[in-house]
Each structure stands twice: as structure tokens, then as C-alpha cells.
C-alpha atoms as a PDB file:
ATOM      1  CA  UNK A   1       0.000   0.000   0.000  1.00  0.00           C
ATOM      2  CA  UNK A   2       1.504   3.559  -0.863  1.00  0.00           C
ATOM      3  CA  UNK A   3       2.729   5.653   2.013  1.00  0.00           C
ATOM      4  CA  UNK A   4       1.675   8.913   1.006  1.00  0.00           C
ATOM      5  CA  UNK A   5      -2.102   8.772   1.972  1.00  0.00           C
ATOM      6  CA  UNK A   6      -3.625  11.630   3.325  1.00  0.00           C
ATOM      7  CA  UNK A   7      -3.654  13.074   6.924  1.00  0.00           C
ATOM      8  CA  UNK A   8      -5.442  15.341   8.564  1.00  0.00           C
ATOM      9  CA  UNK A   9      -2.795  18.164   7.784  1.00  0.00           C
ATOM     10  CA  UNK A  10      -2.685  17.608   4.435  1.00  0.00           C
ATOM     11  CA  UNK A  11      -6.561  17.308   3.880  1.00  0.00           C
ATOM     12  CA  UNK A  12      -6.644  20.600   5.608  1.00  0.00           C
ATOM     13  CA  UNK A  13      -3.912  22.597   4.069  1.00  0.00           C
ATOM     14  CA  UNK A  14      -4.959  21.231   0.330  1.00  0.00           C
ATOM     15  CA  UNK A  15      -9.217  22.352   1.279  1.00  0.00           C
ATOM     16  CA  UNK A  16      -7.566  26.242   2.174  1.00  0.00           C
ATOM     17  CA  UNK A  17      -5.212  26.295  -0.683  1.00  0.00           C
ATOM     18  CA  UNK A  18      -8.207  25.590  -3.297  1.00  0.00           C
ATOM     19  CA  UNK A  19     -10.844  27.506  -1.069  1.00  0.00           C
ATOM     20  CA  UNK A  20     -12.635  24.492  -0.928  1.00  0.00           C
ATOM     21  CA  UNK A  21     -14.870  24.804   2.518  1.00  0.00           C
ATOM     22  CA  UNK A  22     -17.308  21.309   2.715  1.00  0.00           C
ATOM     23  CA  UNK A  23     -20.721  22.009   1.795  1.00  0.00           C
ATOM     24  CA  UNK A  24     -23.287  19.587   4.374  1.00  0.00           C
ATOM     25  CA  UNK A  25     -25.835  19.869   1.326  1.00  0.00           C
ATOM     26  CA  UNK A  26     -23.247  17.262  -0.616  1.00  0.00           C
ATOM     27  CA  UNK A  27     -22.010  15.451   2.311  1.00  0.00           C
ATOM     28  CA  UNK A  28     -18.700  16.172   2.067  1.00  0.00           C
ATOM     29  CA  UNK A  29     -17.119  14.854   4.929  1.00  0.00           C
ATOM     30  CA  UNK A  30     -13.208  14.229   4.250  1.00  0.00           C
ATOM     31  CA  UNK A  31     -11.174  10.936   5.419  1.00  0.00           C
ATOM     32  CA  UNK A  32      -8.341  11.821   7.319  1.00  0.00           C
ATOM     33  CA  UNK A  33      -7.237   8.921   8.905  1.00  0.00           C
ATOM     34  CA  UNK A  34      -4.756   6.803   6.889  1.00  0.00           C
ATOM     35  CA  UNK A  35      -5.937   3.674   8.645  1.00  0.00           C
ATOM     36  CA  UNK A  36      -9.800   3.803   7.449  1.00  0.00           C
ATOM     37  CA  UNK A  37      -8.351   3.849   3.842  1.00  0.00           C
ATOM     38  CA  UNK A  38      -6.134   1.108   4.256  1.00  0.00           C
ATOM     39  CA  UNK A  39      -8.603  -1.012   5.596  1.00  0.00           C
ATOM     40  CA  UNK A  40     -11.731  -0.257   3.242  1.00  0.00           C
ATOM     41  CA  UNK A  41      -9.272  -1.169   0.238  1.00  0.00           C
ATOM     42  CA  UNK A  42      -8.263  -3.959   1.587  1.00  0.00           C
ATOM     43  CA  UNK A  43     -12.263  -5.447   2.411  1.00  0.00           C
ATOM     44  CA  UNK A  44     -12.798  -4.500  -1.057  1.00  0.00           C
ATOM     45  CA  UNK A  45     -10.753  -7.031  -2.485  1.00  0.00           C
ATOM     46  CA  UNK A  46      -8.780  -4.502  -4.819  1.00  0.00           C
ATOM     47  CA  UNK A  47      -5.637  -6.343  -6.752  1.00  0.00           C
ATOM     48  CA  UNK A  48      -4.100  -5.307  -9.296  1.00  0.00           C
ATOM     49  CA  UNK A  49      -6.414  -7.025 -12.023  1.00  0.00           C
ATOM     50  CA  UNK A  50      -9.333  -4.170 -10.857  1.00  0.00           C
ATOM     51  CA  UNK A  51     -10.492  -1.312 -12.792  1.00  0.00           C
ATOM     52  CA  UNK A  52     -12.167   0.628 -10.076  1.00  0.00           C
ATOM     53  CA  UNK A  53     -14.796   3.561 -10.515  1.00  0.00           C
ATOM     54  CA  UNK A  54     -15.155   5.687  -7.071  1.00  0.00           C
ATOM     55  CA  UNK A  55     -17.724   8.298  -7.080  1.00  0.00           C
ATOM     56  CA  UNK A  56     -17.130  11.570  -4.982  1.00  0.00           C
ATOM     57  CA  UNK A  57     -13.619  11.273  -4.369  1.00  0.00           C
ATOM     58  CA  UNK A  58     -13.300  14.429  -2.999  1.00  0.00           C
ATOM     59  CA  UNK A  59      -9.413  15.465  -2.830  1.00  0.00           C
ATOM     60  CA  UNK A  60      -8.365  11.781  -3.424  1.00  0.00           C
ATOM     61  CA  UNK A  61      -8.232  10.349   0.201  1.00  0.00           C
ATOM     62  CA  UNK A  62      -9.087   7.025  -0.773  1.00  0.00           C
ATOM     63  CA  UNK A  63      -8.094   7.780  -4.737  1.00  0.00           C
ATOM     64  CA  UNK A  64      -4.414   7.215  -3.642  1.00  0.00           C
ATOM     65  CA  UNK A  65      -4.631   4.384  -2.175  1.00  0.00           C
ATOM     66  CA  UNK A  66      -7.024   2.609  -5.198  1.00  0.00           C
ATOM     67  CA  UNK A  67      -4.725   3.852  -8.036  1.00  0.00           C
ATOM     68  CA  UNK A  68      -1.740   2.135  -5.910  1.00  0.00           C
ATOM     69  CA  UNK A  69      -3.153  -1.225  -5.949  1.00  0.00           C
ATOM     70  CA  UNK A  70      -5.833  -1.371  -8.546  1.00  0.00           C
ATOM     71  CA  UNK A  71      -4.994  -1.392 -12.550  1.00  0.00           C
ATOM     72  CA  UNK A  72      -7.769   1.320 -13.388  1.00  0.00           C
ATOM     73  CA  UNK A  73      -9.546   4.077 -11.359  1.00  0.00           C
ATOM     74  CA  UNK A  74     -12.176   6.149 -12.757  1.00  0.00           C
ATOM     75  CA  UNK A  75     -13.167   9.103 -10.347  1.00  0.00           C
ATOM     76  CA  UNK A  76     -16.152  10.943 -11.037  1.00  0.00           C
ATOM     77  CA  UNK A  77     -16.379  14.020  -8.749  1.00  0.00           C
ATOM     78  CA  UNK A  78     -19.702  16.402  -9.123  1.00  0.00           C
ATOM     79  CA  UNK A  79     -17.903  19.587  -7.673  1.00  0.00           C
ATOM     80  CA  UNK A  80     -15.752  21.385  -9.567  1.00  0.00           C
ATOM     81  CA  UNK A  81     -14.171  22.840  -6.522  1.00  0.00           C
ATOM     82  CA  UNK A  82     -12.417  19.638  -5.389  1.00  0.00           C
ATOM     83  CA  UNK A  83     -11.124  18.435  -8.967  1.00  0.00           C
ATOM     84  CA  UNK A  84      -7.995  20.747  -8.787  1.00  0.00           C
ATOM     85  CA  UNK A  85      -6.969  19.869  -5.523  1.00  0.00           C
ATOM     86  CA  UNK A  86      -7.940  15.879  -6.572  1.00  0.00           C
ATOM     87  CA  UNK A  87      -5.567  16.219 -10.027  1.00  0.00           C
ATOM     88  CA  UNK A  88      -2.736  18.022  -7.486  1.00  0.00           C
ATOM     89  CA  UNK A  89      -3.028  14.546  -5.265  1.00  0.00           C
ATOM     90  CA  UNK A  90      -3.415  11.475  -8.033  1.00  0.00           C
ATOM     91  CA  UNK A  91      -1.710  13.455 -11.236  1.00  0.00           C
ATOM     92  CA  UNK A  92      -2.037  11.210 -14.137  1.00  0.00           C
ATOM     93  CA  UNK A  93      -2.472   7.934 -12.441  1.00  0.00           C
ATOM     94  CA  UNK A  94      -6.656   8.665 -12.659  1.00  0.00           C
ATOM     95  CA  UNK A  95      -9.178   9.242 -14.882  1.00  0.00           C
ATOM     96  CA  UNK A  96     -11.422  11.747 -13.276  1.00  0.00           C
ATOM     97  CA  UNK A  97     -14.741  12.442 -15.078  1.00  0.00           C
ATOM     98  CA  UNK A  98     -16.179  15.936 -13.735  1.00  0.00           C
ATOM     99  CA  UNK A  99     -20.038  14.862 -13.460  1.00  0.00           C
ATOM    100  CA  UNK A 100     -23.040  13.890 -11.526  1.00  0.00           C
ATOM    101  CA  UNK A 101     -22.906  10.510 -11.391  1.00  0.00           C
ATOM    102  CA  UNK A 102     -26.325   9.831 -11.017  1.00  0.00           C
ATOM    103  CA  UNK A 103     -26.893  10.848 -14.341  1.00  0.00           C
ATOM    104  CA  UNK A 104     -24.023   9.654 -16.266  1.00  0.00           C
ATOM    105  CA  UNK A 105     -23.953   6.306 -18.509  1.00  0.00           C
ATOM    106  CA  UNK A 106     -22.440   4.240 -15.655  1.00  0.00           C
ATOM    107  CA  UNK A 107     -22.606   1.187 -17.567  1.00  0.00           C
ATOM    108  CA  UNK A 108     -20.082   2.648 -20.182  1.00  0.00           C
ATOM    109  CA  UNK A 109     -17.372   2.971 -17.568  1.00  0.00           C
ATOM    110  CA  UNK A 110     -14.679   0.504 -17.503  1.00  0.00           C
ATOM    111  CA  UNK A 111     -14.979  -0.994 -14.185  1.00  0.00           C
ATOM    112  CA  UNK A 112     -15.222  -4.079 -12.544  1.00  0.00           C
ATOM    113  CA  UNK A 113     -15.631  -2.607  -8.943  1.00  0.00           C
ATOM    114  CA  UNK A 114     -16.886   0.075  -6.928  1.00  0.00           C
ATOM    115  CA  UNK A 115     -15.212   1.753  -4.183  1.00  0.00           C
ATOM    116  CA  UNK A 116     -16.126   4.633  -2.774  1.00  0.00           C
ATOM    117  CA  UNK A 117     -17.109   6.737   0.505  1.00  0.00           C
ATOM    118  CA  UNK A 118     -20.750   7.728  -0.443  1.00  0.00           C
ATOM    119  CA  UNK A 119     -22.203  10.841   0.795  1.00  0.00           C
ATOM    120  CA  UNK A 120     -25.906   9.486   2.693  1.00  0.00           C
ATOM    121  CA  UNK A 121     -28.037  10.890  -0.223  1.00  0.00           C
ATOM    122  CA  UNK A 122     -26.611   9.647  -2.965  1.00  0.00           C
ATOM    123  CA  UNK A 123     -25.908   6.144  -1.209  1.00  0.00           C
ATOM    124  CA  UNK A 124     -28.764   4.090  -1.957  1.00  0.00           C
ATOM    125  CA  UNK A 125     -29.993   5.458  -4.959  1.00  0.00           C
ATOM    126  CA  UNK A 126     -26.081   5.112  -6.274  1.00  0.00           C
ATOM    127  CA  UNK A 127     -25.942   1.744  -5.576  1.00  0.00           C
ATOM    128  CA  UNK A 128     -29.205   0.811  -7.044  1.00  0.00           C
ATOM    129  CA  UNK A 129     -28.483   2.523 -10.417  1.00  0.00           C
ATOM    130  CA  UNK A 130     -25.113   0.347 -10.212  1.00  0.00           C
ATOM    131  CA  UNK A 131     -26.334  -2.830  -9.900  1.00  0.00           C
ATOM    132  CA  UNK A 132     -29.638  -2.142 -12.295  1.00  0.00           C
ATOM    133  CA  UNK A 133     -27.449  -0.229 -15.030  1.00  0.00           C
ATOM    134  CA  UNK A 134     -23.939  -1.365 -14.982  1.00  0.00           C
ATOM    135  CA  UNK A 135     -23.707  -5.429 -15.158  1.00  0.00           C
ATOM    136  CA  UNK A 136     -19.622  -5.002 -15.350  1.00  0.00           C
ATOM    137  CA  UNK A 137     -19.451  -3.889 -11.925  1.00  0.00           C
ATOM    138  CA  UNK A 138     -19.582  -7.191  -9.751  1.00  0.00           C
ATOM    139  CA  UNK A 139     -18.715  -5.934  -6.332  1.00  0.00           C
ATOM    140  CA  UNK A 140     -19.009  -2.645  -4.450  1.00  0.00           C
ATOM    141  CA  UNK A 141     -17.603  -1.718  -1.487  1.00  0.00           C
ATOM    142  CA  UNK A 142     -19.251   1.295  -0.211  1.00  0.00           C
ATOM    143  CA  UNK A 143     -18.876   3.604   3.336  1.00  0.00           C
ATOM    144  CA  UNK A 144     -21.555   5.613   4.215  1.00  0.00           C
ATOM    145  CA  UNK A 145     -23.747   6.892   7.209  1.00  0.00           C
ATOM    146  CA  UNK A 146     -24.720   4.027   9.374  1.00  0.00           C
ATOM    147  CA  UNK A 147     -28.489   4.217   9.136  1.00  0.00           C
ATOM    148  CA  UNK A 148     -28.210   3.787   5.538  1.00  0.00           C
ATOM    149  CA  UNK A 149     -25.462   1.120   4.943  1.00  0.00           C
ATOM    150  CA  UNK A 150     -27.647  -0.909   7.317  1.00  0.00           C
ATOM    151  CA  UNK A 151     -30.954  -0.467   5.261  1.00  0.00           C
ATOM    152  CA  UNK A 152     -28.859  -1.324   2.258  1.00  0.00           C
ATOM    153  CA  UNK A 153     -28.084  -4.994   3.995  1.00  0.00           C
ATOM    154  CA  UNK A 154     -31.060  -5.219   5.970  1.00  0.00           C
ATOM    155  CA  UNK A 155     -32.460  -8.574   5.721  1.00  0.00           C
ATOM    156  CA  UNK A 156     -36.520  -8.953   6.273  1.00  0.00           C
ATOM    157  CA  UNK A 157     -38.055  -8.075   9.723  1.00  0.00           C
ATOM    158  CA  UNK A 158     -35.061  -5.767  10.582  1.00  0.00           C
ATOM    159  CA  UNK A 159     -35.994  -2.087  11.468  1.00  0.00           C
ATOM    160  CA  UNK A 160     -34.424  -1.224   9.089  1.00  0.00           C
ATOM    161  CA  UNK A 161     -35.726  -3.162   6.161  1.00  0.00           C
ATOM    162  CA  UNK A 162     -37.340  -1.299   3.178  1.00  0.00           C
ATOM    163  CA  UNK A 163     -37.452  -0.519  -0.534  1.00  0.00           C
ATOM    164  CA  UNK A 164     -33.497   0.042  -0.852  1.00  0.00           C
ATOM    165  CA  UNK A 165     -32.988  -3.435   0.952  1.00  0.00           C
ATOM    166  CA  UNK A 166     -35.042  -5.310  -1.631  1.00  0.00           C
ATOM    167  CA  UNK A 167     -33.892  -3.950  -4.292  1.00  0.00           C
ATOM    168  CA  UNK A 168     -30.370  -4.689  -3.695  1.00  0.00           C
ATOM    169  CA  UNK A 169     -31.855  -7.856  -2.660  1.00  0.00           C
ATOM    170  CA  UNK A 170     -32.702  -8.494  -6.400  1.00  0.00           C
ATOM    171  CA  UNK A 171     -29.181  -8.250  -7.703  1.00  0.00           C
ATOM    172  CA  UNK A 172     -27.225  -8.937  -5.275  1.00  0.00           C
ATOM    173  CA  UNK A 173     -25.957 -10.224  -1.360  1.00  0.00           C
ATOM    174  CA  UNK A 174     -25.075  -7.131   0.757  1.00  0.00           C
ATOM    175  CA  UNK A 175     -23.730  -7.205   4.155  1.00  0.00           C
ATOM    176  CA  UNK A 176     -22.072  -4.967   7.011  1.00  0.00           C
ATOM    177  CA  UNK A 177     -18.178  -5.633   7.194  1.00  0.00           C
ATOM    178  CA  UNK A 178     -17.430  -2.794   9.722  1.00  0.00           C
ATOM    179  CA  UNK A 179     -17.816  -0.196  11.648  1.00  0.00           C
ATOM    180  CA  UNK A 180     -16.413   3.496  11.251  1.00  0.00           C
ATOM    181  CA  UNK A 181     -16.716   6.101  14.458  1.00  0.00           C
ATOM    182  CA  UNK A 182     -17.155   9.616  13.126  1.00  0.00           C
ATOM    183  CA  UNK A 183     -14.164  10.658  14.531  1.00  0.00           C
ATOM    184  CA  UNK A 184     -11.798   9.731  11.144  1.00  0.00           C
ATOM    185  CA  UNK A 185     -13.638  12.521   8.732  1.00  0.00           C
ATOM    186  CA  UNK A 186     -12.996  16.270   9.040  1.00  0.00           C
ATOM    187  CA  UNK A 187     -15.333  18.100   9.345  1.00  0.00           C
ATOM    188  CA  UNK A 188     -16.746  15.514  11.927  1.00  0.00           C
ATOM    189  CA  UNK A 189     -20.092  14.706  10.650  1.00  0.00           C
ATOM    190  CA  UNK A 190     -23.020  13.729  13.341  1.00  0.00           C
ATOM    191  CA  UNK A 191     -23.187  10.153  13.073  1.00  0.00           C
ATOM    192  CA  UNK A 192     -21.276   7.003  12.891  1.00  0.00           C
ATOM    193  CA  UNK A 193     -20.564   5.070   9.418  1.00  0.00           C
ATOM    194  CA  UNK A 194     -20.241   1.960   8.346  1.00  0.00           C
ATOM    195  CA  UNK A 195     -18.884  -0.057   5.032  1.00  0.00           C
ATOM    196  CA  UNK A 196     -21.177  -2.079   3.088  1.00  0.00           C
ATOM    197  CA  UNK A 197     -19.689  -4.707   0.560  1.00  0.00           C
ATOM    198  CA  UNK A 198     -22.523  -6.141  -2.168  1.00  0.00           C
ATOM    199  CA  UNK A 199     -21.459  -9.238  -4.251  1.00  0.00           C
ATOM    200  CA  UNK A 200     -23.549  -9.221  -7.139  1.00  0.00           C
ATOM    201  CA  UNK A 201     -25.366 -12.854  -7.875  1.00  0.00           C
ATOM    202  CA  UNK A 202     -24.138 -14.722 -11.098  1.00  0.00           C
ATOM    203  CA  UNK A 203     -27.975 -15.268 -11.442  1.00  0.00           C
ATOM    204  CA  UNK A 204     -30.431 -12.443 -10.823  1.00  0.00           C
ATOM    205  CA  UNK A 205     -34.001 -13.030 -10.397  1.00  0.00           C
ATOM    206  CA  UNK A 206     -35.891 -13.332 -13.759  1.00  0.00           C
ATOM    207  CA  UNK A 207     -38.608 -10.931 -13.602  1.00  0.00           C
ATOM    208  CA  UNK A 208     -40.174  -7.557 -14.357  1.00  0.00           C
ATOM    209  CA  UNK A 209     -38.084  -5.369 -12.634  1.00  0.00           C
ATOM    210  CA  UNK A 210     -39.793  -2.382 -13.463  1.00  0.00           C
ATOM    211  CA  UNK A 211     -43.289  -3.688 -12.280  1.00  0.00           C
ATOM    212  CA  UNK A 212     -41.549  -5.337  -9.183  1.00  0.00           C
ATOM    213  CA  UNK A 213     -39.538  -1.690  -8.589  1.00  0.00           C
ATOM    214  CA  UNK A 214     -43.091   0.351  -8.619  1.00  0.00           C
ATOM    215  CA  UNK A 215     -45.419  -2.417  -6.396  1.00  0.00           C
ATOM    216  CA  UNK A 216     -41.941  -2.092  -3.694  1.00  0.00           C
ATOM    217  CA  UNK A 217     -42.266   1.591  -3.517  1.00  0.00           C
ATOM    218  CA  UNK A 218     -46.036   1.819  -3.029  1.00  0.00           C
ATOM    219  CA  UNK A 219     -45.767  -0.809  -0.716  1.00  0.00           C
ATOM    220  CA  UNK A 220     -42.986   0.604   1.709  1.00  0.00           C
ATOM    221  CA  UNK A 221     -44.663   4.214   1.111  1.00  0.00           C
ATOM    222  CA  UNK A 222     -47.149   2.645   3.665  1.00  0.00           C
ATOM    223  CA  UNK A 223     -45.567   0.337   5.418  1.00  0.00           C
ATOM    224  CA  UNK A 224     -47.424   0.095   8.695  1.00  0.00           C
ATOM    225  CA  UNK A 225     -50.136  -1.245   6.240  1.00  0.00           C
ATOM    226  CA  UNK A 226     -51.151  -4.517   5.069  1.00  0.00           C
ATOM    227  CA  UNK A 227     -50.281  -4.968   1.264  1.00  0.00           C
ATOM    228  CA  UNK A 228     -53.957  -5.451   0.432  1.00  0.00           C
ATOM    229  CA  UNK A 229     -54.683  -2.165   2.042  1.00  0.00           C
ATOM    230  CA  UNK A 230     -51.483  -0.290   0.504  1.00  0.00           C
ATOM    231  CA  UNK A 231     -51.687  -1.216  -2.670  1.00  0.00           C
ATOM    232  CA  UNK A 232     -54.822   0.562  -3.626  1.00  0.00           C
ATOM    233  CA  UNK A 233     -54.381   0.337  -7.351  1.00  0.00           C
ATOM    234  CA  UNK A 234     -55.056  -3.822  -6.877  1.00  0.00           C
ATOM    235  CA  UNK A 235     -58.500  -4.763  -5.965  1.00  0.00           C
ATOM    236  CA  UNK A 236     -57.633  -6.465  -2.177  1.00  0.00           C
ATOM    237  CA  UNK A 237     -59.046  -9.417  -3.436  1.00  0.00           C
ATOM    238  CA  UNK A 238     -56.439 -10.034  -6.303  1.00  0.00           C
ATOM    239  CA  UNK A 239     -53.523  -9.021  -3.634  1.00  0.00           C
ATOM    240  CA  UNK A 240     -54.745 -11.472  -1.391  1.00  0.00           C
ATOM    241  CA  UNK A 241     -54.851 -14.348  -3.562  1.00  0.00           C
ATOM    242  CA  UNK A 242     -51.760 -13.743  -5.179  1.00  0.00           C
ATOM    243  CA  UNK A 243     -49.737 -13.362  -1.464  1.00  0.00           C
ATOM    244  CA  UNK A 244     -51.798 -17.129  -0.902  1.00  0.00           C
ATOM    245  CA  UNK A 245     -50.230 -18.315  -3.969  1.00  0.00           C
ATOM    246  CA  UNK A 246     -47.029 -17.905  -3.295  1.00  0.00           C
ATOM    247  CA  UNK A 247     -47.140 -18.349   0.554  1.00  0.00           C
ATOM    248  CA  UNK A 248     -47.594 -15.434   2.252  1.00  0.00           C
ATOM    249  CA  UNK A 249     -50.436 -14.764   4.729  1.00  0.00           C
ATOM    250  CA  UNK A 250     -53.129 -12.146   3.121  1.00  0.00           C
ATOM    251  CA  UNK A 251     -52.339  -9.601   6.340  1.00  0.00           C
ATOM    252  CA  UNK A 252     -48.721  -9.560   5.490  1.00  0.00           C
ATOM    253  CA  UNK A 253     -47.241  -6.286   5.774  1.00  0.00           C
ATOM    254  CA  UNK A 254     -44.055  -5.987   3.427  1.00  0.00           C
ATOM    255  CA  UNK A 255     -41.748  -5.752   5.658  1.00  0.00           C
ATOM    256  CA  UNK A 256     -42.082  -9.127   6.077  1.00  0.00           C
ATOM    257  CA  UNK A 257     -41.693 -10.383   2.410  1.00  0.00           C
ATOM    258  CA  UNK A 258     -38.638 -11.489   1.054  1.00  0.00           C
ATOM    259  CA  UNK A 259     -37.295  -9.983  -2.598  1.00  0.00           C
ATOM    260  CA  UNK A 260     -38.085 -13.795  -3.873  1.00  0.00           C
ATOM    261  CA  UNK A 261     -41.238 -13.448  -2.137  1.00  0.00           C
ATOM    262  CA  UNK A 262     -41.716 -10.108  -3.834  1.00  0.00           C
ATOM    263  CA  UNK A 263     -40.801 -11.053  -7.319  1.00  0.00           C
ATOM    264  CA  UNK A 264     -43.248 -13.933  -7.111  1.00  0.00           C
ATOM    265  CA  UNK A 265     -45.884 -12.037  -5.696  1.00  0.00           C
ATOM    266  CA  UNK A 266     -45.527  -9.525  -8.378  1.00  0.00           C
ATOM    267  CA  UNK A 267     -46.033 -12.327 -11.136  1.00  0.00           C
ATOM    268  CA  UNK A 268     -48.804 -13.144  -9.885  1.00  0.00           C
ATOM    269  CA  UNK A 269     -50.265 -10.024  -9.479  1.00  0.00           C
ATOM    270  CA  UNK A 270     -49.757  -8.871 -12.711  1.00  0.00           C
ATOM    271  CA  UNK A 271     -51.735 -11.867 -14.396  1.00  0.00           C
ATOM    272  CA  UNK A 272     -54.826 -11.010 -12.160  1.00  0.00           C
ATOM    273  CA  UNK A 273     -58.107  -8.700 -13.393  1.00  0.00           C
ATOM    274  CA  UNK A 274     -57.064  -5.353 -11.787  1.00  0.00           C
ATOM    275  CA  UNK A 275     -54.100  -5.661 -13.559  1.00  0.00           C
ATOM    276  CA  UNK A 276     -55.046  -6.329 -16.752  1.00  0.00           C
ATOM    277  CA  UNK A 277     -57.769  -3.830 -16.263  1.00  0.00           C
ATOM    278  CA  UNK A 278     -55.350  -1.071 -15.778  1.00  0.00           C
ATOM    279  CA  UNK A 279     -53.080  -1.508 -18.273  1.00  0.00           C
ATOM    280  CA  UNK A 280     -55.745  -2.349 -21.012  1.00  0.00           C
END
């Protein structure tokens, strides 16, 4: 591993030499311990046979250490502000694309993982569009604020289970490999961190993603409710017999449903007479 990662000095003196002060609206909380880096390369798995995108890379904390190990990095960095003091830190060694990438072709970059310190509102929807849009990217290895790296590998029943857990759920297995106190970014954000790593399945489920996607959503939208009750565009009836068909008790909230159980509720669903009614 290189030995010129970034401390807290040097984060410091390179954010006043480019004017850069963090902005809370983009999360921008900065890595400064050495340590953190070391070890979230290392659970991802890079070697030297990786091309690597990271998104918001920010002055190149954990840039550094990726373009030391990994064969490719591709940094795409959304504020303009950062991307001098980012070229300063990796020269030519990176590729940096200055863009949102939420709205860039994602499965057009050359990568084969993800790495990347995600700021909390970007985080789920990030990692959705990766698994749903870019097939080349098998694993990512993600930090980001604690409540949301959980929901991303929360497993049915959990608290913390909802729309963002299922759909990673339909791509992929996703799971909390540690912990990270607050105390290693400047400026110290408010809450604790953690890294997720998702392992994308060699098999996905075969289904209509799109359909399964939009029943998810209006089911977690209400999610103290029973499914009959919260999916009102469904006559109850048709809800209920297709959660019987495939196993589920007909007062099931979703909470409770697993992202098979979902995809084969949804199947069924779709063939039944409020269904067909609406899309006729």
C-alpha cells in the first residue's frame, strides 16, 4: 500500500489552498485517517487485475490508495471545486470524469468494482443505479452513514428493512463488514458510518423489474399497512390471492416479504383482473 495517503494536515492545508470549505448539502465529509483507507481497500478485495470507478472522491483520500493497488480508477467528482486539488493529489495515475454521477452512462465505464465513501443521499440510490445499469461492476464496497449502509443490507423483519434493501436484494448479497466512528472525517459529521460490501449474484431473479420496482415503492410508502390495504391500485381481493399463492399470509405487511417473495408475488399479481384492467 503507498505511504503517502492523506492526513489530517494535508486534507486541511490542500481544502484552504483551493478555497474548498465542505458544503453539508453534498455530504462532504473528508477521510483523514490513513488507517480507514487502508482497511476499506483492503475489504474490497482490490488487486491489481481491478479497474475501479469511485464516485465523490473528494481530494483523493481514498483515490491514492485505489490507483496504488488497482490497474484502473475512474473518479467521477460532481464539484468542480475539489477536482484541482484531486488532479494536485493522483496526477495522471486517474481518470477523473467531472459529473453527476447519477446521471451519467455508468454502464459505459470501464470498471469491474466500486469503491467509494458515499455521501448518505446519494448512497442508496447510487448503488441501485449500479447494480440495475452497470452489469460489469460485480462488487461494491461502499462507506456511508450508518443508518443507511444498514438499510442497504437489511435482511426482512429488521428495522431497518425497506425498498433500498429489496432492491439490492434483487441483484445482489449485501452485508455490514465494519464499523467506522465519526471521529476519522474532518469536518466531523453527526453520526457514525459503516462499510457495506454487495457481491452481485451470477444469477439475478428473472422478472419484471420495473413492475416489481413500482409495487416495492407503493408498498414501503405505507408500510405500517397490510399490502392489500397499501396497494390501492389492486383490488384487495387479487392481492390477497396472489400473497396465498405464493405463501404469504393475506395480512402480510411488506416488511415481512422477502425480494423472492416479492418477485413472485408480483407475477402473480400482474396476471390477475385489476391488472389487466389497468393496463388495457
Amino acid at each position: 500500500m503507498t505511504d503517502d495517503l492523506l492526513g489530517a494536515a494535508r486534507v486541511r492545508e490542500l481544502l484552504s489552498r483551493h478555497r474548498v470549505v465542505p458544503t453539508k448539502t453534498r455530504g462532504q465529509n473528508f477521510v483523514i485517517d490513513p488507517n480507514t483507507i487502508r482497511r476499506i481497500v483492503e475489504l474490497a478485495e482490490v488487486s491489481e487485475d481491478d479497474s475501479v470507478l469511485e464516485v465523490g472522491p473528494g481530494i483523493g483520500s481514498l483515490t491514492v490508495a485505489l490507483a496504488a493497488r488497482a490497474r484502473r480508477v475512474t473518479a467521477v467528482e460532481i464539484d468542480p471545486r475539489l477536482v484541482g486539488a484531486l488532479r494536485e493529489v493522483v496526477g495522471d495515475r486517474v481518470e477523473i470524469v467531472e459529473a453527476d454521477a447519477m446521471r451519467i452512462e455508468l454502464g459505459a465505464v470501464e470498471a469491474t468494482k466500486l469503491v467509494a465513501n458515499l455521501p448518505y443521499n446519494i448512497a442508496a440510490p447510487l448503488v441501485i443505479k449500479v447494480l440495475t445499469e452497470a452489469p460489469q461492476i460485480s462488487e461494491l464496497t461502499v462507506m456511508t452513514q450508518r443508518e443507511v449502509g444498514e438499510r442497504l443490507a437489511a435482511g426482512p423483519g429488521s428495522r431497518t428493512y425497506g425498498q433500498p434493501s429489496v432492491m439490492v436484494a434483487l441483484f445482489a448479497d449485501a452485508r455490514v463488514v465494519a464499523r467506522v466512528p465519526r471521529t476519522v472525517f474532518w469536518p466531523v459529521p453527526n453520526v457514525d458510518s459503516v462499510v457495506v460490501r454487495v457481491v452481485r449474484r451470477t444469477a439475478p431473479f428473472d422478472a419484471d423489474l420495473t413492475a416489481v420496482a413500482r409495487i416495492v415503492s407503493a408498498a414501503f410508502s405505507q408500510r405500517r399497512k397490510m399490502l392489500r390495504s397499501s396497494l390501492t391500485e389492486f383490488a384487495p381481493d387479487d392481492v390477497e390471492r396472489s400473497l396465498a399463492e405464493v405463501g404469504v399470509a393475506p395480512t402480510a405487511r411488506p416488511e415481512v416479504l422477502t425480494a423472492s417473495d416479492f418477485v413472485a408475488f408480483v407475477g402473480r399479481l400482474m396476471d390477475c383482473p385489476s391488472s389487466q384492467r389497468r393496463s388495457s
